[in-house]
Protein backbone atom coordinates (compact mmCIF):
# COMPACT_ATOMS: atom_id res chain seq x y z
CA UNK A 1 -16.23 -18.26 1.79
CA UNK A 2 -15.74 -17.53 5.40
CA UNK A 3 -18.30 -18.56 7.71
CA UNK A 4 -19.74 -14.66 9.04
CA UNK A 5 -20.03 -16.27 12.59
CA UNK A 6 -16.86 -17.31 12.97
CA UNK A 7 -15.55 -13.82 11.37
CA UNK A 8 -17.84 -11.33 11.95
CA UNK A 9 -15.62 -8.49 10.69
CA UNK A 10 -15.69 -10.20 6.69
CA UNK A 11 -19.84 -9.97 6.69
CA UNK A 12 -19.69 -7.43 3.73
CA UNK A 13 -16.99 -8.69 2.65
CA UNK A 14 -13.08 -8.27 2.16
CA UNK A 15 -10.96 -6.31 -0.33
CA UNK A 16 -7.40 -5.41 -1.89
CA UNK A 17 -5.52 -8.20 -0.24
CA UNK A 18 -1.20 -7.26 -0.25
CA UNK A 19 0.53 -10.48 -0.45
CA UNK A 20 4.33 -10.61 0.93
CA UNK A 21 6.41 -13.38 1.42
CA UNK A 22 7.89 -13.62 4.53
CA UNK A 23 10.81 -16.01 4.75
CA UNK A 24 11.73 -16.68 8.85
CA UNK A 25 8.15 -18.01 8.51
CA UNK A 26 7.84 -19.60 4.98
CA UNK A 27 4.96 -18.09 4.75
CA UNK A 28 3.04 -15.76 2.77
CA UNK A 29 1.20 -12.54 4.94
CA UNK A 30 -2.16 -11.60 3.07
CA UNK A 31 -2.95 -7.83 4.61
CA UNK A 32 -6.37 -6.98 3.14
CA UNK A 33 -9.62 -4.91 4.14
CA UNK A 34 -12.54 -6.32 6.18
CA UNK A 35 -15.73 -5.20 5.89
CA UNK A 36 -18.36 -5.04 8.84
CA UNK A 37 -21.01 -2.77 10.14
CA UNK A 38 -18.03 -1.01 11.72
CA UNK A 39 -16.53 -0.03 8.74
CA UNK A 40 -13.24 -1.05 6.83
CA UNK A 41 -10.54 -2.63 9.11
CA UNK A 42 -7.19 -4.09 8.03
CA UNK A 43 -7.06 -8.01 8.59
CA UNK A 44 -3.89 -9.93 9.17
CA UNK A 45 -3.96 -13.65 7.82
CA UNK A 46 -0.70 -16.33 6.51
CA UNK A 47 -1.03 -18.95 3.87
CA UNK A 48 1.36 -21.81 2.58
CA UNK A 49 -0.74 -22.92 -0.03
CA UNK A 50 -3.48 -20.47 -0.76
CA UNK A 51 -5.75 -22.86 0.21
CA UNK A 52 -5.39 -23.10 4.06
CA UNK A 53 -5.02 -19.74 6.22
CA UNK A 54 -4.39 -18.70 9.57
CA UNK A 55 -6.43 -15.52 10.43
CA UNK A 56 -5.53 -13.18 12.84
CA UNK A 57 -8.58 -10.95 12.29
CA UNK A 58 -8.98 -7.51 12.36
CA UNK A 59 -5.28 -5.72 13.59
CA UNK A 60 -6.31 -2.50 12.84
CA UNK A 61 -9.81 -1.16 13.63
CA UNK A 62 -11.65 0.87 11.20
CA UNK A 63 -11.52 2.90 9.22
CA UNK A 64 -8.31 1.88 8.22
CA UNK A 65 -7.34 0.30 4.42
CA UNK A 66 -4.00 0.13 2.45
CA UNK A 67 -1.79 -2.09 4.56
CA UNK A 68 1.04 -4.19 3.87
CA UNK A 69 3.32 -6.33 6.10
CA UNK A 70 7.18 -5.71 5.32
CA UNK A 71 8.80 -8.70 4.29
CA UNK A 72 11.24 -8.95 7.42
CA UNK A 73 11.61 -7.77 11.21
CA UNK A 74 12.91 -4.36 11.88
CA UNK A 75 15.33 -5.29 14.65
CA UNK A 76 13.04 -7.47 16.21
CA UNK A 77 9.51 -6.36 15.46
CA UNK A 78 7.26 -6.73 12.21
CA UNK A 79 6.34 -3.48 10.70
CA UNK A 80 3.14 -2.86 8.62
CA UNK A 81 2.09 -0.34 6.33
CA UNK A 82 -1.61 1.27 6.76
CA UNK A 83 -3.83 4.03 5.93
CA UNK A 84 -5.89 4.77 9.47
CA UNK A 85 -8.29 7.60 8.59
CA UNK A 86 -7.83 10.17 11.68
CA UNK A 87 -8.93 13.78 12.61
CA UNK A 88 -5.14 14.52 11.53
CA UNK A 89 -6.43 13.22 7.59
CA UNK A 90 -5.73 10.15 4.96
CA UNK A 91 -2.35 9.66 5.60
CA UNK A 92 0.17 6.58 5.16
CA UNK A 93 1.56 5.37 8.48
CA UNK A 94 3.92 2.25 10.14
CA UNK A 95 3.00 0.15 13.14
CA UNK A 96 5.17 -2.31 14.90
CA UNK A 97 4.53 -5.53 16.74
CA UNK A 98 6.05 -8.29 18.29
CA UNK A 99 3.85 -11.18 17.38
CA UNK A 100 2.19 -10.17 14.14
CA UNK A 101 -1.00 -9.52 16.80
CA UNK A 102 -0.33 -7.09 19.00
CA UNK A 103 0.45 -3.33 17.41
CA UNK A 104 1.48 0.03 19.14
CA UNK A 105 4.66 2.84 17.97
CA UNK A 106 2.26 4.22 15.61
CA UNK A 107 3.91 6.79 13.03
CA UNK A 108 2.77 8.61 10.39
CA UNK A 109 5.27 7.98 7.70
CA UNK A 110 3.82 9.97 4.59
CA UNK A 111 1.63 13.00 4.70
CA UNK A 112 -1.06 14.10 1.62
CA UNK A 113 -0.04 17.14 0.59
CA UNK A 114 -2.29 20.12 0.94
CA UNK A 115 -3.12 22.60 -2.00
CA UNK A 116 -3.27 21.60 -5.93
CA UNK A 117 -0.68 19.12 -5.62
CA UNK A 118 -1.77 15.65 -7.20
CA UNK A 119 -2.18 13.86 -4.04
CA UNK A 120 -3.47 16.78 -2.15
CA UNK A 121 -6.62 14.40 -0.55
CA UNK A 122 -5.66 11.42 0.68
CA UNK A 123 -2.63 8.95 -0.25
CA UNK A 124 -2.19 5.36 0.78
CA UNK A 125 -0.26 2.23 0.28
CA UNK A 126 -0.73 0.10 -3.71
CA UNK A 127 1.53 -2.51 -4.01
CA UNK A 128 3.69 -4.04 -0.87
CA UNK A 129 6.79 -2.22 0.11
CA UNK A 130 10.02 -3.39 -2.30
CA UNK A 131 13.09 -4.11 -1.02
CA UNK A 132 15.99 -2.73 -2.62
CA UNK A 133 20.12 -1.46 -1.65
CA UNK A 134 18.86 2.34 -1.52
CA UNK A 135 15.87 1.56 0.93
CA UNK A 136 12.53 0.48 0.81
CA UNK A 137 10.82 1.61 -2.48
CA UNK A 138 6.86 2.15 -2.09
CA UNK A 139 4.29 3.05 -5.18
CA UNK A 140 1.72 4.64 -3.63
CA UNK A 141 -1.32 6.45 -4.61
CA UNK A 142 -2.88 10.03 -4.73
CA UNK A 143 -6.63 11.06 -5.36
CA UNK A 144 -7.03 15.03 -6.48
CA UNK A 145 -10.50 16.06 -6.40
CA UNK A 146 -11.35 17.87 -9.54
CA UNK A 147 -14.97 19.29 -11.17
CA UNK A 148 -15.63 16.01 -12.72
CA UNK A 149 -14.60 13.94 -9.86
CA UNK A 150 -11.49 11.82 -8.07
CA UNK A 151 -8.44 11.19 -10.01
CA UNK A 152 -6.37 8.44 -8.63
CA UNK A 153 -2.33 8.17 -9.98
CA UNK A 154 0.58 6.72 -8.71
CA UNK A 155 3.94 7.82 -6.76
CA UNK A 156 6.85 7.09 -5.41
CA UNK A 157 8.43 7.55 -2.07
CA UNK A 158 11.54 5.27 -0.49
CA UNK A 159 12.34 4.56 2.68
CA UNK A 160 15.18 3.89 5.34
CA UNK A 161 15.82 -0.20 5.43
CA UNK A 162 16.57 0.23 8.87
CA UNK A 163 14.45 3.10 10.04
CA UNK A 164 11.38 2.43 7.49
CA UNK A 165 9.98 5.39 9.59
CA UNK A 166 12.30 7.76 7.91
CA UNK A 167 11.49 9.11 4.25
CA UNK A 168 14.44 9.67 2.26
CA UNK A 169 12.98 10.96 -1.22
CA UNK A 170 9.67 11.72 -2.76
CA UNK A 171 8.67 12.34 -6.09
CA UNK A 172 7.07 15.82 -6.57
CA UNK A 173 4.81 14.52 -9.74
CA UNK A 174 3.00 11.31 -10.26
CA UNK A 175 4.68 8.85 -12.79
CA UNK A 176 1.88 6.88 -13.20
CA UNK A 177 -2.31 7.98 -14.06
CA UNK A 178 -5.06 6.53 -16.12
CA UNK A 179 -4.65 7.37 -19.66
CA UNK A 180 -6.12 4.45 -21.77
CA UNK A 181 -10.02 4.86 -22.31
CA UNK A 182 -10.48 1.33 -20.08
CA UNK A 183 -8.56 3.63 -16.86
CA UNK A 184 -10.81 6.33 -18.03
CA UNK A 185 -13.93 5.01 -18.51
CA UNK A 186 -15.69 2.19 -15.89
CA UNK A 187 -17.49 1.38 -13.30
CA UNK A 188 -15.54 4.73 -11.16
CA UNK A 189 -13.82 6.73 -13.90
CA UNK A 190 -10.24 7.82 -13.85
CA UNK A 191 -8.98 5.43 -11.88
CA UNK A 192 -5.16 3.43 -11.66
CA UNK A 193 -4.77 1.15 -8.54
CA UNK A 194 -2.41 -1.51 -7.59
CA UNK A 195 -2.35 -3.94 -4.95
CA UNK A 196 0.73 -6.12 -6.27
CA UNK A 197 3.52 -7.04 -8.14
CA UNK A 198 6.04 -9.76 -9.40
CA UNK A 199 9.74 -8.80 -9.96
CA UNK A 200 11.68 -10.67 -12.90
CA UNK A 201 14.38 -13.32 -12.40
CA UNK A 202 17.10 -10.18 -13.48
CA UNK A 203 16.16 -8.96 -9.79
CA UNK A 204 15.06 -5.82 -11.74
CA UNK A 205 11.70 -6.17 -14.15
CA UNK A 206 8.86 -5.28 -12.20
CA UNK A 207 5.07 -6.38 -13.23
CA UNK A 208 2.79 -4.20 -11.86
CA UNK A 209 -0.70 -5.62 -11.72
CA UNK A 210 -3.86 -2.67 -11.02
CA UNK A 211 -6.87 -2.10 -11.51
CA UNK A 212 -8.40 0.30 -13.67
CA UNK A 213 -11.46 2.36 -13.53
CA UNK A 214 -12.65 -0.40 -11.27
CA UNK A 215 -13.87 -2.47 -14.21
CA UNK A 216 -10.29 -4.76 -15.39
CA UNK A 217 -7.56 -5.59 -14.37
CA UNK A 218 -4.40 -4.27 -16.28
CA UNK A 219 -0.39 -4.92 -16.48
CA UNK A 220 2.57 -2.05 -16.62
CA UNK A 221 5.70 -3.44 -16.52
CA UNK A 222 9.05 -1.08 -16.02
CA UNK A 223 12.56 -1.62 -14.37
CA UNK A 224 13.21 -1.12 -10.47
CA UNK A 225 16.63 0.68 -11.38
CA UNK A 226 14.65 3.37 -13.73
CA UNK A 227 11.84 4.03 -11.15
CA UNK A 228 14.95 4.76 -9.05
CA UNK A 229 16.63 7.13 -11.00
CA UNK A 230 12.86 8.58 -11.54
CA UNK A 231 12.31 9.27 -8.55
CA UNK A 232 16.30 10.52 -7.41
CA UNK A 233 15.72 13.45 -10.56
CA UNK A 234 12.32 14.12 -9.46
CA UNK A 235 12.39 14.05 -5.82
CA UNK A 236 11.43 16.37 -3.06
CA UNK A 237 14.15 17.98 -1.01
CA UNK A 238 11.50 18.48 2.26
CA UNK A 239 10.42 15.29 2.06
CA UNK A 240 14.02 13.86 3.72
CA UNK A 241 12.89 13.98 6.98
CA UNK A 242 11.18 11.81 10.20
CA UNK A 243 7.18 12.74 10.75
């Protein structure tokens, strides 16, 4: 338990930690939420063992949730994923830095759609970004307001390897919502949410590990190659294009 002195922004406590493993520093980057009278801020810390950590503390100020740290520089500058929320709405967005502490060339990246689309409210970040030869493949998440409250289902979007700025394709309809009664009934109903995954030795199996309805945790598993193809059928044309 972190001593609240010595972190001040963890006093109520921390949330949906993205793991990555980052190999010029053998180490793995935990991006999670911290919570303090200020609200949610994203907080930056690296582990070896999962039993020792390096914070960085808070590296984006609230309210901001949803972040990830890619996996590798871009050129020469780390690049994390975040959900800030702004006057311009809950959108996903990419910030750069030299030394992991210091953040600026803020983008937005992804925008929630407006309308009756499914992720018409707000959209942010689930599990950290994937690597793969067509770009950067990211599952993200949608909430839809409805009579009977939130809905929360999963998307897909990839981006540019080189220009993770830059989306290339977006998938027009979810592929992923809470069907079984224990995503549909809990502690906040109709609810899907990942914060990570394991990929098989074949490079392609991926394990997708989420909550649901905020009472369990739950396991999908699928193939990187078929969420691929997914989302090259059902992409969005107007989506291939620099915010």
């Amino acid at each position: 338990m972190a001593n609240p002195k010595e972190f001040p922004e963890e006093i109520w406590g921390i949330e949906d930690p993205r793991i990555t493993y980052v190999p010029e520093l053998e180490q793995y980057a935990v991006a999670y939420t911290s919570f303090a009278r200020g609200g949610p801020g994203v907080s930056l810390a690296l582990t070896k063992d999962f039993r020792s950590f390096e914070r960085f503390g808070v590296i984006m100020s609230p309210e901001d949730k949803d972040a990830a740290l890619l996996p590798r520089r871009i050129g020469s500058r780390w690049a994390l994923i975040h959900r800030p929320m702004t006057a311009l709405g809950a959108h996903m967005w990419i910030s750069y830095s030299p030394d992991l502490r210091h953040w600026g060339s803020h983008k937005i990246i992804l925008e929630a759609r407006r309308g009756g689309w499914w992720d018409a409210n707000k959209i942010g970040l689930c599990s950290p970004p994937i690597e793969t030869a067509e770009g950067w493949l990211m599952i993200y998440h949608g909430v839809r307001q409805t009579a009977s409250g939130s809905i929360y289902r999963l998307g897909l979007a990839l981006f540019d390897l080189e220009k993770p700025e830059v989306c290339l394709r977006r998938g027009n309809s979810w592929i992923f919502g809470p069907e079984a009664p224990y995503e549909r009934n809990g502690d906040v109903n109709d609810v899907v949410f990942p914060c990570g995954q394991t990929i098989g030795v074949d490079g392609d199996t991926i394990n997708l590990y989420y909550g649901a309805a905020d009472s369990c945790i739950a396991l999908a598993t699928g193939s990187i190659r078929g969420l691929l193809s997914w989302l090259d059928s059902n992409r969005s044309q107007a989506e291939s294009r620099t915010f």
